[in-house]
C-alpha atoms as a PDB file:
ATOM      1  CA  UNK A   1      35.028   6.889  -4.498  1.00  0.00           C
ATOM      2  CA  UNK A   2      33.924   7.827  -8.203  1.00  0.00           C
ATOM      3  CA  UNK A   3      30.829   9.080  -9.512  1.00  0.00           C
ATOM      4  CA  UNK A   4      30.279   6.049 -11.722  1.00  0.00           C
ATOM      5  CA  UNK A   5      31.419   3.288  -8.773  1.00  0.00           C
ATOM      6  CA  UNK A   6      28.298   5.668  -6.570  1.00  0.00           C
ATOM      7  CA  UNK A   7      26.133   5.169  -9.265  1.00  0.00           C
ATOM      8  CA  UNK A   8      26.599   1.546  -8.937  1.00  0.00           C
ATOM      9  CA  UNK A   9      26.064   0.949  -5.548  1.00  0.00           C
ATOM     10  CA  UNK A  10      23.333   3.110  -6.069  1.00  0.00           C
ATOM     11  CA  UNK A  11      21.100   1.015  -8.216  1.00  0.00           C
ATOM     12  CA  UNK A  12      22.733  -1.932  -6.251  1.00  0.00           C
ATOM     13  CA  UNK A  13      20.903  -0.679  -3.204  1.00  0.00           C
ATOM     14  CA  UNK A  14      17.773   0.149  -4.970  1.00  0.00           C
ATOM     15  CA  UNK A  15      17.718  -3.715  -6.657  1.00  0.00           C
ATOM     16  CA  UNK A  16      17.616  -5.112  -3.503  1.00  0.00           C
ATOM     17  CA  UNK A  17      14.820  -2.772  -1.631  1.00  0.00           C
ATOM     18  CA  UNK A  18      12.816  -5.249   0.412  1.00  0.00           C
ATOM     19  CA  UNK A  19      15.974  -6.730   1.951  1.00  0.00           C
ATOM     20  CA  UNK A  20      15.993  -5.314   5.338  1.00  0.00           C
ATOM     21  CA  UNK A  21      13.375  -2.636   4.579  1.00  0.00           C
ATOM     22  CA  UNK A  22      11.812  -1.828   8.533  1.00  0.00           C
ATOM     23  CA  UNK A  23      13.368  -4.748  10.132  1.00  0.00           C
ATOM     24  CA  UNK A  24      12.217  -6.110  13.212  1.00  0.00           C
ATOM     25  CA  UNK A  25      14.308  -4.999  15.992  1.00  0.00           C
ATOM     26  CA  UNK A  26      12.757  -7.703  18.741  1.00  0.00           C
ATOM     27  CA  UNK A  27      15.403  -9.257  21.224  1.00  0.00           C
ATOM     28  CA  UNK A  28      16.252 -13.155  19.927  1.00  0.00           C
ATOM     29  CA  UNK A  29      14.621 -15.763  21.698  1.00  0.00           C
ATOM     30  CA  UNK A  30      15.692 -18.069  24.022  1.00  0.00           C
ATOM     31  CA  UNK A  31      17.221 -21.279  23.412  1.00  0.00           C
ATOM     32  CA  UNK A  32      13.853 -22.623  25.571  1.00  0.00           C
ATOM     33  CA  UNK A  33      11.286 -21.054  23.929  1.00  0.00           C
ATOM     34  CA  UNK A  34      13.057 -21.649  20.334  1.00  0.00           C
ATOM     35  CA  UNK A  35      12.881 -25.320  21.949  1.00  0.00           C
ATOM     36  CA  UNK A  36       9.066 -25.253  22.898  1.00  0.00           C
ATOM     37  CA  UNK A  37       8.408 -23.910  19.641  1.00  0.00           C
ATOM     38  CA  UNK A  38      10.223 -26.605  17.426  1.00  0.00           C
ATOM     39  CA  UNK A  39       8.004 -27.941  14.716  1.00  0.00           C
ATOM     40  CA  UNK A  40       8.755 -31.289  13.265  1.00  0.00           C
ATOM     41  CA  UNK A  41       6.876 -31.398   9.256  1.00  0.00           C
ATOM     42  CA  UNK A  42       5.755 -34.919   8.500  1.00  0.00           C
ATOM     43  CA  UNK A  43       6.788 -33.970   4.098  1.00  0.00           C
ATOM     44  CA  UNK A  44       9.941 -35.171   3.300  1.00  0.00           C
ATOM     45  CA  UNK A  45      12.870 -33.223   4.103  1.00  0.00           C
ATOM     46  CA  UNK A  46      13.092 -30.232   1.609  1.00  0.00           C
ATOM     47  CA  UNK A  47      14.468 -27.001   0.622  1.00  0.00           C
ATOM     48  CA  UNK A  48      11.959 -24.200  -0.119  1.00  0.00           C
ATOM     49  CA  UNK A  49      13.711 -20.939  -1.753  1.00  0.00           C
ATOM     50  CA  UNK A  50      11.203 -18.027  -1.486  1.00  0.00           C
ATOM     51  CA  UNK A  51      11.902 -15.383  -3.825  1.00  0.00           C
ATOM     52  CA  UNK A  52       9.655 -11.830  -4.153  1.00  0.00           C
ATOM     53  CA  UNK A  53       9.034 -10.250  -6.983  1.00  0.00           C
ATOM     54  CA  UNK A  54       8.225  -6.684  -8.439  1.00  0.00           C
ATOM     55  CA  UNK A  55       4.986  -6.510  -9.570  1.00  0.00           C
ATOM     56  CA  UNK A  56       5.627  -3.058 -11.718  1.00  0.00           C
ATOM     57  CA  UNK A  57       9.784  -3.508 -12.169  1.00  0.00           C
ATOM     58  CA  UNK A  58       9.556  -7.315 -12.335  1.00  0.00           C
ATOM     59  CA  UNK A  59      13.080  -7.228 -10.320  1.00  0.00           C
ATOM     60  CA  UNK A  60      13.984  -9.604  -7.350  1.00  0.00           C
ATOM     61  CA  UNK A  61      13.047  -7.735  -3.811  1.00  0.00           C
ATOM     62  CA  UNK A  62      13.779 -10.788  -1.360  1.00  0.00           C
ATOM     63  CA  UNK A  63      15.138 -13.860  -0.406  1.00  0.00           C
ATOM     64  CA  UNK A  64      14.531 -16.706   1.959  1.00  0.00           C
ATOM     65  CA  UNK A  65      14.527 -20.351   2.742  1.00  0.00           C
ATOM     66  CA  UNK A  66      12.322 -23.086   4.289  1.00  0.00           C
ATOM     67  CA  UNK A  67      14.384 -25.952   5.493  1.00  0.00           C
ATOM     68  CA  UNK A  68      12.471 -28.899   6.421  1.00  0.00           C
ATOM     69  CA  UNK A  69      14.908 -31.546   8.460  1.00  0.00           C
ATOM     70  CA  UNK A  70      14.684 -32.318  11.706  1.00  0.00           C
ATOM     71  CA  UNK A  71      12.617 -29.322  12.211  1.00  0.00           C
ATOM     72  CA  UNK A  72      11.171 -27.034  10.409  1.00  0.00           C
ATOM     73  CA  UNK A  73      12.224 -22.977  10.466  1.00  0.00           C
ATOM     74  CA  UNK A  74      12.453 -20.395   7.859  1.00  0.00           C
ATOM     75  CA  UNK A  75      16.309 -18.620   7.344  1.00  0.00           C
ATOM     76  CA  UNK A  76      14.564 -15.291   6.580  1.00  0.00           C
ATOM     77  CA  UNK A  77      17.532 -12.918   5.988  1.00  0.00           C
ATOM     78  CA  UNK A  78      16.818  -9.194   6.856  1.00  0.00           C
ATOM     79  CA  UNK A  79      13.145  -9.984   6.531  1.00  0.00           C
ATOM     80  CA  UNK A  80      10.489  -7.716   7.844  1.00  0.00           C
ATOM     81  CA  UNK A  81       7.623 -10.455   8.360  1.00  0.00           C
ATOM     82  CA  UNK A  82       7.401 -11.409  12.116  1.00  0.00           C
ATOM     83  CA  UNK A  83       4.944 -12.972  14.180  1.00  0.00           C
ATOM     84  CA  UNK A  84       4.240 -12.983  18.299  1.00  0.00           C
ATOM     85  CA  UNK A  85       4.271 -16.758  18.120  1.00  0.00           C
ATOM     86  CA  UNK A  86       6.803 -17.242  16.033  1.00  0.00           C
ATOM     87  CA  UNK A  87      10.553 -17.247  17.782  1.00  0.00           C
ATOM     88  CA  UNK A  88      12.847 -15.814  16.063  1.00  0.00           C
ATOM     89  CA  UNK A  89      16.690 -15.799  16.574  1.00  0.00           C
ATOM     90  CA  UNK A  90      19.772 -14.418  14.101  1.00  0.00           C
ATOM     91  CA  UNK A  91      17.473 -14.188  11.239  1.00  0.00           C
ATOM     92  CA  UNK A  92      15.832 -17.897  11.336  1.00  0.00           C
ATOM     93  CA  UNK A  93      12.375 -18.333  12.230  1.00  0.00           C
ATOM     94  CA  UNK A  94      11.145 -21.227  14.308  1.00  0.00           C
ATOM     95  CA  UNK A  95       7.659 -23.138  14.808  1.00  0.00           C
ATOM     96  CA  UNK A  96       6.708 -23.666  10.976  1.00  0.00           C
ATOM     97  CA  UNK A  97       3.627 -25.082  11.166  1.00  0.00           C
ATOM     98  CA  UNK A  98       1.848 -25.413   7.837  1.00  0.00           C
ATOM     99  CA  UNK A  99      -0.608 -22.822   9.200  1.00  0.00           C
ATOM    100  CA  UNK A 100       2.808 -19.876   9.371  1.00  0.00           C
ATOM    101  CA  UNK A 101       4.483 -21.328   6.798  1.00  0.00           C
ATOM    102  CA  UNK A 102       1.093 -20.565   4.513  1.00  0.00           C
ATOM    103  CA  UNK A 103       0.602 -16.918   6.396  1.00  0.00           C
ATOM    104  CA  UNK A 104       4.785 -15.972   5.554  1.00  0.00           C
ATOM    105  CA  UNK A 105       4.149 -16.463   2.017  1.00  0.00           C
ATOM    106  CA  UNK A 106       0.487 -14.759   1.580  1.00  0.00           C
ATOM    107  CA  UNK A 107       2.215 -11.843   3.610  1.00  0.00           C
ATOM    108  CA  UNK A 108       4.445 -11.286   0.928  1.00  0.00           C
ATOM    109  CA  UNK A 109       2.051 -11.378  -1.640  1.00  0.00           C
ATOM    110  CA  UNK A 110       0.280  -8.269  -2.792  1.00  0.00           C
ATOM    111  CA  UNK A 111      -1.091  -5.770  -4.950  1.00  0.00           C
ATOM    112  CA  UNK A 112       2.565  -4.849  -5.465  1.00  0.00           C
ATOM    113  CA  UNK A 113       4.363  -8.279  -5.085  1.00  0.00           C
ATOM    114  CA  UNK A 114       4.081 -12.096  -6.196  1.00  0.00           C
ATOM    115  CA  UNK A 115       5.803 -14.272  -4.409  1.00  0.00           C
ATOM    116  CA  UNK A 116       7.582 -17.417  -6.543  1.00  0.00           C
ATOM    117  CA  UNK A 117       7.867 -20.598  -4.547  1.00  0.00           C
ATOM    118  CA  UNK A 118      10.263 -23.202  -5.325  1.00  0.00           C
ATOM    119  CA  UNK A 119      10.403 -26.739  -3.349  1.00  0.00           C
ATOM    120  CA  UNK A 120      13.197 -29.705  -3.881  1.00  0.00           C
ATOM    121  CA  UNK A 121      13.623 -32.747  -2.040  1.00  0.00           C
ATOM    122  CA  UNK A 122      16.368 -33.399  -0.635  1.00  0.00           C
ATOM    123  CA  UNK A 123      18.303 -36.494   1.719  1.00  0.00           C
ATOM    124  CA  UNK A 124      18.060 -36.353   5.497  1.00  0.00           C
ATOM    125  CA  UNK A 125      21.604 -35.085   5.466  1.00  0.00           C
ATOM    126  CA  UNK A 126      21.531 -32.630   3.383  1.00  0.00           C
ATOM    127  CA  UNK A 127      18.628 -31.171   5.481  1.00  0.00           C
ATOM    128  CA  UNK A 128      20.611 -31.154   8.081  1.00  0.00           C
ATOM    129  CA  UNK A 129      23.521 -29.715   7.248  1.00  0.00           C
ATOM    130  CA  UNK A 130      21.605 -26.922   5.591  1.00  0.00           C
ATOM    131  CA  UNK A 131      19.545 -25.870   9.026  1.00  0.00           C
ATOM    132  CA  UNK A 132      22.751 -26.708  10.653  1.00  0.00           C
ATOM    133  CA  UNK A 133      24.534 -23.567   8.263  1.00  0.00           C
ATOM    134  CA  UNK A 134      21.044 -21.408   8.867  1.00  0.00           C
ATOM    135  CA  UNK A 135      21.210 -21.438  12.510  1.00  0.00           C
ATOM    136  CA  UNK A 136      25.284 -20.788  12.546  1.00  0.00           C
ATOM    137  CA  UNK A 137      24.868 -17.907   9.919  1.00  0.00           C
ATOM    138  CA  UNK A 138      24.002 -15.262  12.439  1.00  0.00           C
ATOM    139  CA  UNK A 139      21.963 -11.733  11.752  1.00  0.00           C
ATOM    140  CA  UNK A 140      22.728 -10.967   8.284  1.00  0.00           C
ATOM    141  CA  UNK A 141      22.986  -7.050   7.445  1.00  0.00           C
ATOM    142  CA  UNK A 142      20.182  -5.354   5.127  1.00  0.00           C
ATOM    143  CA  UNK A 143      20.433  -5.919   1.270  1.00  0.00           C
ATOM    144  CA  UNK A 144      22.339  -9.553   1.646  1.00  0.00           C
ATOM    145  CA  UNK A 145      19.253 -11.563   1.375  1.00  0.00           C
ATOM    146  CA  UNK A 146      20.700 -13.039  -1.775  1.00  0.00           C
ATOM    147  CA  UNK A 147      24.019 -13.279  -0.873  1.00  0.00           C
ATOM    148  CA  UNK A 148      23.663 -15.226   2.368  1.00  0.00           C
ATOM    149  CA  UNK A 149      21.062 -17.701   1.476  1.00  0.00           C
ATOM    150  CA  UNK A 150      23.033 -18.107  -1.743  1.00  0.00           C
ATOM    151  CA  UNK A 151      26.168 -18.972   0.389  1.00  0.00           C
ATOM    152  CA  UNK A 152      24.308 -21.442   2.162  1.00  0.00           C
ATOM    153  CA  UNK A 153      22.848 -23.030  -0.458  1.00  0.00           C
ATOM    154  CA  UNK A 154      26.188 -23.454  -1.899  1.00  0.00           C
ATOM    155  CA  UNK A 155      28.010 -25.334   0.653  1.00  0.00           C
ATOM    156  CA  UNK A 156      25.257 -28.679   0.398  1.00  0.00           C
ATOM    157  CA  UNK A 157      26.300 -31.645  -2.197  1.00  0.00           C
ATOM    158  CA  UNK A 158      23.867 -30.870  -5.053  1.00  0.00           C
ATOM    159  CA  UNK A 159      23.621 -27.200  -5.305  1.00  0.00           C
ATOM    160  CA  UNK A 160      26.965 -26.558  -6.341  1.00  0.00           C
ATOM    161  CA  UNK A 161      25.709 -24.882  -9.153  1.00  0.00           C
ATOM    162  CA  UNK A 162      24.000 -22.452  -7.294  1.00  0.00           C
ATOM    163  CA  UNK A 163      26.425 -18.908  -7.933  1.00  0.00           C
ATOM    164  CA  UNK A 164      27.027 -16.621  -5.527  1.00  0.00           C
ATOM    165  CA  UNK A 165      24.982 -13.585  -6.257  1.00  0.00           C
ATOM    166  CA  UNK A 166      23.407 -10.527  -4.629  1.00  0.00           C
ATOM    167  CA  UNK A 167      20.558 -10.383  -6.327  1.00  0.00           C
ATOM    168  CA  UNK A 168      17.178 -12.833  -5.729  1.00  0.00           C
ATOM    169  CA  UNK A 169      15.684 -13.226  -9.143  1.00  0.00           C
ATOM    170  CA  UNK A 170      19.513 -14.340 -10.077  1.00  0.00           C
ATOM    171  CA  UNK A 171      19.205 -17.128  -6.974  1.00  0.00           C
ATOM    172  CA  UNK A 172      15.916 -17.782  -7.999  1.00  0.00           C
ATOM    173  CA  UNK A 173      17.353 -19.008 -12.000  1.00  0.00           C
ATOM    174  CA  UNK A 174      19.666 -20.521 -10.834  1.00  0.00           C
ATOM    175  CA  UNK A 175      17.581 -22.400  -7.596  1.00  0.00           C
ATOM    176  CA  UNK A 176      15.446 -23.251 -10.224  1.00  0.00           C
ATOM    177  CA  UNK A 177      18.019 -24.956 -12.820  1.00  0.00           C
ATOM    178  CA  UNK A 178      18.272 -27.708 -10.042  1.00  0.00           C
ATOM    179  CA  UNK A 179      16.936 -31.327 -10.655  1.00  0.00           C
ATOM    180  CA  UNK A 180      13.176 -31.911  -9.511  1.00  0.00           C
ATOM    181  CA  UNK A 181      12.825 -28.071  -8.327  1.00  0.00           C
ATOM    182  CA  UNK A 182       8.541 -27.693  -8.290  1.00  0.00           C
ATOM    183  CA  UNK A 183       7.398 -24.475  -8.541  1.00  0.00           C
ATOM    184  CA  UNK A 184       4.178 -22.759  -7.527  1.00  0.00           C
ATOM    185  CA  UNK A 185       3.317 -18.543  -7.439  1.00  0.00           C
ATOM    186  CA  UNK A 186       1.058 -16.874  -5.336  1.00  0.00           C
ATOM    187  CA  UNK A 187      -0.501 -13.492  -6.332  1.00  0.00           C
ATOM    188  CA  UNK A 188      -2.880 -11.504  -4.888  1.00  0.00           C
ATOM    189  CA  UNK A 189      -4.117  -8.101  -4.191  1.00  0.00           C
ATOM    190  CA  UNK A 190      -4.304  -7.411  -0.677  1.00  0.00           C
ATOM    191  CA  UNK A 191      -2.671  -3.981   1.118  1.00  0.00           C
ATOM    192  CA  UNK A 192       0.800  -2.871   0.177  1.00  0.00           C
ATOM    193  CA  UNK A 193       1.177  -2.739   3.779  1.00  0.00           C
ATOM    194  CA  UNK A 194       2.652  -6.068   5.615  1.00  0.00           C
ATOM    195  CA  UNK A 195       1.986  -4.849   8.682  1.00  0.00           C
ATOM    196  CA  UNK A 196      -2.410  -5.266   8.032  1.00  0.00           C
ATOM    197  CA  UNK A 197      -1.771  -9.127   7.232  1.00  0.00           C
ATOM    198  CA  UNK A 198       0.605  -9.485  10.672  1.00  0.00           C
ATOM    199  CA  UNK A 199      -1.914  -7.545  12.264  1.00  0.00           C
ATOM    200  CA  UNK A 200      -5.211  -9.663  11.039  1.00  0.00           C
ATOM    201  CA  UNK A 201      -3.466 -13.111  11.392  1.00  0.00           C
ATOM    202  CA  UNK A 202      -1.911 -12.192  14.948  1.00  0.00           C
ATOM    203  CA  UNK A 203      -6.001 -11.121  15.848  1.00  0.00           C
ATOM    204  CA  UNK A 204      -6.924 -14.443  14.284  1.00  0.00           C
ATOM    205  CA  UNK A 205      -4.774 -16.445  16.471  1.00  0.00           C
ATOM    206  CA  UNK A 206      -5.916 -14.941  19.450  1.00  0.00           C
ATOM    207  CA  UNK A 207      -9.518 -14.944  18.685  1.00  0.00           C
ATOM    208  CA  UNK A 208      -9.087 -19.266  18.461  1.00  0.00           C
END
């Protein structure tokens, strides 16, 4: 291997920090309790692309993706934001309640992070097919945040202009580009430390 192709991977490692960073080692859940957890969101079906964002570089950290069909879950690639009563299994996160689906994104906001949230409707089918590819994807190794929702995305009729990339704020352009995308940000300036907000809105649930 050459200096110069080292060098590469190098700053391709460090471009995609966040990716994998501390991930949650918990065993996957089982098919029953990912089945007593299903959450079924009355909004019309819908991809949500979550991208996070650098405060101080302004480069891409992370990637994932809401998919509201027939349920709703989160394909959270490598991510490092879990909760007790949320099941997770192979990287998709089940139980998406408007209550966790509000907590994942504040999580990732923070004094060094804004989080950029981008919503498009999309048909029943295409819904489908997209938690369909989400739940066959399987664990997806750190730094391929990018790379394996972009993959995803790319295989549903409308986002074939979606490229195949490895890095987020690239997915995010591109997500973006698409027909009657909305797009909202969240900033604010709470602990560098994810693990405070898991810890405060896991006490939170338990104190109800």
């Amino acid at each position: 291997m050459t200096s110069v192709f080292r060098a590469l991977i190098g700053v391709l490692v460090l471009a995609l920090a966040g990716c994998g960073a501390g991930v949650d080692m918990r065993p996957d859940a089982s098919p029953e309790v990912i089945s007593s957890a299903s959450y079924r969101h009355p909004g019309p079906p819908a991809l949500t692309l979550y991208t996070m964002i650098n405060n101080r570089s302004g480069a891409g950290a992370h990637t994932s993706l809401m998919i509201n069909g027939s349920q709703r879950v989160i394909f959270d690639p490598a991510g490092t934001v879990r909760l007790s009563a949320v099941p997770e299994r192979d990287d998709v996160l089940y139980g998406i309640t408007p209550g966790v689906a509000d907590f994942y994104a504040r999580a990732h906001a923070r004094e060094t992070y804004h989080v950029v949230i981008q919503t498009v409707e999309v048909s029943p089918e295409v819904a489908e097919r997209a938690l369909r590819l989400a739940v066959a994807n399987g664990p997806v190794a750190s730094a391929q945040c990018a790379a394996s929702t972009a993959a995803i995305l790319r295989q549903l009729p409308g986002f074939e202009r979606v490229g195949s990339t490895w890095f987020p704020k690239r997915l995010m352009n591109d997500f973006g580009a698409l027909p009657g995308v909305q797009t909202s940000r969240i900033f604010e300036n709470d602990d560098d430390d994810k693990a405070v907000a898991i810890a405060q809105f896991e006490e939170a649930v338990v104190g109800q």
